[in-house]
N, C-alpha and C. Protein backbone atom coordinates (compact mmCIF):
# COMPACT_ATOMS: atom_id res chain seq x y z
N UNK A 1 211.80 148.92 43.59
CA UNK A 1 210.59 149.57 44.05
C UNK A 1 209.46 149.25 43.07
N UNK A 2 208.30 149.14 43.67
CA UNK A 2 207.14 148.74 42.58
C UNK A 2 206.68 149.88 41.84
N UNK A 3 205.87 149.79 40.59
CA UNK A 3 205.64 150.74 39.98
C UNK A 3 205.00 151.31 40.61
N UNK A 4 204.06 150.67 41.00
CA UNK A 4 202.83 151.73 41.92
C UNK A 4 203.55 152.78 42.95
N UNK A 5 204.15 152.36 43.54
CA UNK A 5 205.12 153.21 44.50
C UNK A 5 205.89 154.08 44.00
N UNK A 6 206.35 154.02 43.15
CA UNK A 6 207.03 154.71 41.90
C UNK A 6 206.23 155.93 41.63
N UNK A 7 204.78 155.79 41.21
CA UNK A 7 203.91 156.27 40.75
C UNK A 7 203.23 157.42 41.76
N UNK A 8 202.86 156.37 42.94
CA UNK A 8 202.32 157.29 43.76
C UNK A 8 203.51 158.29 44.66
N UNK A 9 204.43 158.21 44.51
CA UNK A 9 205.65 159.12 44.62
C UNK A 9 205.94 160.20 43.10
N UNK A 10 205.36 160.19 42.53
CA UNK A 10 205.42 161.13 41.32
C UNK A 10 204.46 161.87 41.46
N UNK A 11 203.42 161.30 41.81
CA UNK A 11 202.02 162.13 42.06
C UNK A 11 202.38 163.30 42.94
N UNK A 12 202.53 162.34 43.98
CA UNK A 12 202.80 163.30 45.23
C UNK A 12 203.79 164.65 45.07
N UNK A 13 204.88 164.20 44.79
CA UNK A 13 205.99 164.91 44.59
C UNK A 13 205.78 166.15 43.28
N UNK A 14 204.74 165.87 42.40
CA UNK A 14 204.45 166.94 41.14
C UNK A 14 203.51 167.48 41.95
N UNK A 15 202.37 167.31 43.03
CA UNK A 15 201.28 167.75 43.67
C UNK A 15 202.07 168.97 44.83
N UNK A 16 203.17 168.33 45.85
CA UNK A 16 203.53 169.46 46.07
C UNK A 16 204.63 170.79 45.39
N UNK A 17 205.26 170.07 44.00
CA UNK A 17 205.61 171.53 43.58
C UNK A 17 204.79 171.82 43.01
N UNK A 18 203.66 171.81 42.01
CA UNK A 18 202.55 172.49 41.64
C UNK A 18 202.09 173.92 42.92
N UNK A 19 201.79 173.03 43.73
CA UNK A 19 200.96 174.02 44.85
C UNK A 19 202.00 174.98 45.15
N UNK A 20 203.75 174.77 45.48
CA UNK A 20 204.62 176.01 45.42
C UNK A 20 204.70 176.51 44.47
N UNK A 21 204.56 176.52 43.25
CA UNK A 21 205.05 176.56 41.84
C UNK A 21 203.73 177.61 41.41
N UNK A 22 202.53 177.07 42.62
CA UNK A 22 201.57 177.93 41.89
C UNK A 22 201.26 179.50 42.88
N UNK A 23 202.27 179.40 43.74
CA UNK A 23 202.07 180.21 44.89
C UNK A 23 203.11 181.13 44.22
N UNK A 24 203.81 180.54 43.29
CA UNK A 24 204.92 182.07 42.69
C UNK A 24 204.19 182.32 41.22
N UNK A 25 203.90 181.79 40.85
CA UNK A 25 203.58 181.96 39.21
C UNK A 25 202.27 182.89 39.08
N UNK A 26 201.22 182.84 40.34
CA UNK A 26 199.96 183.36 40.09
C UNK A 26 200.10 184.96 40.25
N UNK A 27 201.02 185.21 41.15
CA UNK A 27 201.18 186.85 41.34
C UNK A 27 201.51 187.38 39.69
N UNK A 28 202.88 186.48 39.85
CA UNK A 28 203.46 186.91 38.21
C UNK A 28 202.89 187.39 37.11
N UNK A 29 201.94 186.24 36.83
CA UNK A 29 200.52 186.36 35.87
C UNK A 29 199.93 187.64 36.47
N UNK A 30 199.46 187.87 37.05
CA UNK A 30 198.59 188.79 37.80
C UNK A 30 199.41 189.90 37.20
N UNK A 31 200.66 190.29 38.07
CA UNK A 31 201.66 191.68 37.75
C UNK A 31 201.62 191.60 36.20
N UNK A 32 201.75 190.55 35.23
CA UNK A 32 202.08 190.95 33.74
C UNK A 32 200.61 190.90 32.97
N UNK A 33 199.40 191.16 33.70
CA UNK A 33 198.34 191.78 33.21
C UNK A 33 197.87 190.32 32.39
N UNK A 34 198.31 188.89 32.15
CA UNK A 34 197.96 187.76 31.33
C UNK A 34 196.20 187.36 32.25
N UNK A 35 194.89 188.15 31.45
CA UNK A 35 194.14 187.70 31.98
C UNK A 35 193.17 187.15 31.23
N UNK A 36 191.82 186.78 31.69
CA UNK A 36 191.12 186.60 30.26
C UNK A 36 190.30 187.90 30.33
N UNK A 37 190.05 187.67 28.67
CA UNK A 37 189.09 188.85 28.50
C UNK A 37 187.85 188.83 28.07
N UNK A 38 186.88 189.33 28.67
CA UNK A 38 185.47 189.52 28.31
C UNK A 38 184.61 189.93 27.39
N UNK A 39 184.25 189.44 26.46
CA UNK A 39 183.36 190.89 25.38
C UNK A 39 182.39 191.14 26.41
N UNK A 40 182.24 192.69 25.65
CA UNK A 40 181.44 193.20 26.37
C UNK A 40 179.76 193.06 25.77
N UNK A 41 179.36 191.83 24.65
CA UNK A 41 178.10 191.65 24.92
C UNK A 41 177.46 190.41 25.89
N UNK A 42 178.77 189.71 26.17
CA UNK A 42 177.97 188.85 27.30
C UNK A 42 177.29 189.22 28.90
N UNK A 43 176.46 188.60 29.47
CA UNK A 43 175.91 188.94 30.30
C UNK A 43 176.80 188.84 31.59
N UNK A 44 176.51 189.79 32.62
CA UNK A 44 177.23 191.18 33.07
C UNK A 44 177.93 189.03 34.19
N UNK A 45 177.27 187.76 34.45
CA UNK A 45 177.58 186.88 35.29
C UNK A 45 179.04 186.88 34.91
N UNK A 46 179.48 186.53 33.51
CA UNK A 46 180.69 185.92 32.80
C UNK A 46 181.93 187.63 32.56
N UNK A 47 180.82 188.72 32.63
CA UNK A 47 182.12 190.01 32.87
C UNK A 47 182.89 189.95 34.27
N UNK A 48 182.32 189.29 35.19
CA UNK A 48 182.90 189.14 36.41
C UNK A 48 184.39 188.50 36.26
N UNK A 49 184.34 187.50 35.69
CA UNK A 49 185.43 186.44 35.04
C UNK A 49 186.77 187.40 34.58
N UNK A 50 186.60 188.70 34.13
CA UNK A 50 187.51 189.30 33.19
C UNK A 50 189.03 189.44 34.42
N UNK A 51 189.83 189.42 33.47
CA UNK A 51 190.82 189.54 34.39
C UNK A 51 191.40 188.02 35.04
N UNK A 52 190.93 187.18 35.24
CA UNK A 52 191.00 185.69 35.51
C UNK A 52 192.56 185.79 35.44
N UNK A 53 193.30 185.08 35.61
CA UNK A 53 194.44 184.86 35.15
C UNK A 53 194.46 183.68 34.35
N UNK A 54 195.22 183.50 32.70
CA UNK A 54 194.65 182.30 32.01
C UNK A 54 196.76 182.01 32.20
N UNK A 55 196.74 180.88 31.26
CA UNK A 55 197.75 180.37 31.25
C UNK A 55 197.72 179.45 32.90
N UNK A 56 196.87 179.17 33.51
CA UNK A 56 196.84 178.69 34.93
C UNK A 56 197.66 176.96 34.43
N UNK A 57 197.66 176.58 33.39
CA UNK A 57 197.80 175.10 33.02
C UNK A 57 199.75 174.79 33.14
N UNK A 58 200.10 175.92 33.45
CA UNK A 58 201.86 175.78 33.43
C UNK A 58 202.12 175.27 34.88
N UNK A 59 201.64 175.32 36.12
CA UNK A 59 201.29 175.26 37.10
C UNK A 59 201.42 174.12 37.39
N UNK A 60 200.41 173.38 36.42
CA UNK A 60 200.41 171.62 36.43
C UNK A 60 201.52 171.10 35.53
N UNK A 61 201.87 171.61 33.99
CA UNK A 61 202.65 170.93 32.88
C UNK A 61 204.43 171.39 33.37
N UNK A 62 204.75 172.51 33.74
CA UNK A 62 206.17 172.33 34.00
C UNK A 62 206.28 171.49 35.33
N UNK A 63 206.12 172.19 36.34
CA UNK A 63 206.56 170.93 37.47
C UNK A 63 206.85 169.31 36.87
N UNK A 64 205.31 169.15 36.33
CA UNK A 64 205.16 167.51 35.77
C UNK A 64 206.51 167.03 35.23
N UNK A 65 206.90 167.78 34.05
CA UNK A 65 207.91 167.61 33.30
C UNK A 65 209.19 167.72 33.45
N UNK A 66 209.36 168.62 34.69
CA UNK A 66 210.85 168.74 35.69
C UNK A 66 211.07 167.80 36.08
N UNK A 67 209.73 167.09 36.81
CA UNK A 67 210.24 166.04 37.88
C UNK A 67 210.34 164.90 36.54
N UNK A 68 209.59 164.79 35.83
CA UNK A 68 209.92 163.60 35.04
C UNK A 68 211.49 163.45 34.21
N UNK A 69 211.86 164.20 33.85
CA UNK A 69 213.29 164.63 33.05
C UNK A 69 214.16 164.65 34.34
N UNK A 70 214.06 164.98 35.39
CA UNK A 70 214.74 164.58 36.73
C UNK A 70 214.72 163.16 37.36
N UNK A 71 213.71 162.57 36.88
CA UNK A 71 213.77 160.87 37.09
C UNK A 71 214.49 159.98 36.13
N UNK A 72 214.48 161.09 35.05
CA UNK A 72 214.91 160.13 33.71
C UNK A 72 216.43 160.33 33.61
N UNK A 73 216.49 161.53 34.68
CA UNK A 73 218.00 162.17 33.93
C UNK A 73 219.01 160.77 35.34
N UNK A 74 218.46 160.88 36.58
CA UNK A 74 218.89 159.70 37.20
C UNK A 74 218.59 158.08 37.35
N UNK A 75 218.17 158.03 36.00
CA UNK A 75 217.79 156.63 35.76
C UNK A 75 216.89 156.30 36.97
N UNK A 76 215.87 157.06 37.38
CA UNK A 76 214.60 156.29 38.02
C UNK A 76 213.41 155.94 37.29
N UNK A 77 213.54 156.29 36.74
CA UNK A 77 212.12 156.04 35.02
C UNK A 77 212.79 155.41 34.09
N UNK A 78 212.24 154.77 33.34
CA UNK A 78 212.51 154.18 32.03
C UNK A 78 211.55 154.46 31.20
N UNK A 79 212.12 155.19 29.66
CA UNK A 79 211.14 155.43 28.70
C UNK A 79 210.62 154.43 28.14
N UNK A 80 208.95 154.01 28.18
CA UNK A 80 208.50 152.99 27.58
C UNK A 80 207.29 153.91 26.20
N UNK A 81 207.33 153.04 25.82
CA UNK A 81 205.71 153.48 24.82
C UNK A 81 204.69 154.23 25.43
N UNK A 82 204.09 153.55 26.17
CA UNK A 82 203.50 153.66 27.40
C UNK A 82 203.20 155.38 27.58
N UNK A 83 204.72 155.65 28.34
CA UNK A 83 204.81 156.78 28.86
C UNK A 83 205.23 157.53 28.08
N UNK A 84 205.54 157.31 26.96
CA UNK A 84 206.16 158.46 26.01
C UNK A 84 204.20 158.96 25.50
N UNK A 85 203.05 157.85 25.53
CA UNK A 85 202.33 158.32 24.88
C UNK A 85 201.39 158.92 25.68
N UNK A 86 201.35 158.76 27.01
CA UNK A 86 201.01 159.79 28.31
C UNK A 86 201.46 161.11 28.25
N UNK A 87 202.61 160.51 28.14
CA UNK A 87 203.28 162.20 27.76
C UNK A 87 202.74 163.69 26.70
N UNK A 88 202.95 162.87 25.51
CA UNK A 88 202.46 162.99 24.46
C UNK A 88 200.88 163.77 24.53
N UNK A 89 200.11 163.27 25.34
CA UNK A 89 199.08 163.42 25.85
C UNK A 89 198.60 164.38 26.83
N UNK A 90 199.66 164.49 27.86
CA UNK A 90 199.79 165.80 28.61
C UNK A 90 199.93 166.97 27.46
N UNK A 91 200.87 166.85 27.06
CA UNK A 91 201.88 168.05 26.36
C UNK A 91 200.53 168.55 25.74
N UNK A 92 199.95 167.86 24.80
CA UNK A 92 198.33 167.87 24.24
C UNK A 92 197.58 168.68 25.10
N UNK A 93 197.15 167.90 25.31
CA UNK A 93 196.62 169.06 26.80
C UNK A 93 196.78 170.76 26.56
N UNK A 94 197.69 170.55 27.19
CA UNK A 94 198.53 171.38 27.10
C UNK A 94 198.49 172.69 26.34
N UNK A 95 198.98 172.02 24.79
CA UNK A 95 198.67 173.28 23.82
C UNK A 95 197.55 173.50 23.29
N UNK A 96 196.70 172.64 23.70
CA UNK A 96 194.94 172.95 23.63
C UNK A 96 194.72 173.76 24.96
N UNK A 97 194.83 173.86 25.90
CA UNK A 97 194.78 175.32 26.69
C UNK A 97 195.44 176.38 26.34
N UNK A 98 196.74 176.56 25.98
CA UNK A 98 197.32 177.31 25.22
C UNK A 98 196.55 178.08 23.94
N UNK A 99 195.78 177.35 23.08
CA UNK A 99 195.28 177.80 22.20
C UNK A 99 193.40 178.14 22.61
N UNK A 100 193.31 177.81 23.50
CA UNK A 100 192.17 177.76 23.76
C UNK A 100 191.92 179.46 24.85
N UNK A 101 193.34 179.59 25.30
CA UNK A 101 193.39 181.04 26.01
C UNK A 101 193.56 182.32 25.17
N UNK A 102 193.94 181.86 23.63
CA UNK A 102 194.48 182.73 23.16
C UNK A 102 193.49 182.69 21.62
């Protein structure tokens, strides 16, 4: 199979568990109170915001990483440089939202 095909089958396939993945996870967040929070000297536009649900970035980074460790675990991927430094790069991501919510 070509990479591209490869590729655009990863997309796809992380795009629809995201969207289920985000149809269970958002209540969750919601019920365990994980929201953002507002000071109360900003103007009353950005108090609207309070409550948000943060952590929204797991939504996109686990699925991603299921399906990838599920390609790798049946030899449909091969670890290259490449993708270890994509990776690398997500994960990044990643704990810069992590730290950026908190």
């Amino acid at each position: 199979m070509l990479i591209l095909t490869k590729s655009v089958m990863v997309i796809m396939i992380s795009f629809i568990v995201s969207t289920i993945f985000a149809l269970i996870i958002i209540p969750i967040l919601r019920k365990m109170n994980v929201g953002q929070r507002i000071s109360v000297y900003l103007e009353e536009t950005h108090r609207k915001k309070s409550g948000t649900p943060t952590m929204g970035g797991l939504i996109f980074i686990l699925p991603s990483i299921i399906i990838f460790i599920t390609l790798w675990f049946f030899d449909k991927i091969h670890i290259t440089y490449s993708l270890i430094i994509v990776l690398i790069t997500f994960i990044s991501y990643g704990v810069l939202g992590f730290i950026d919510n908190y």
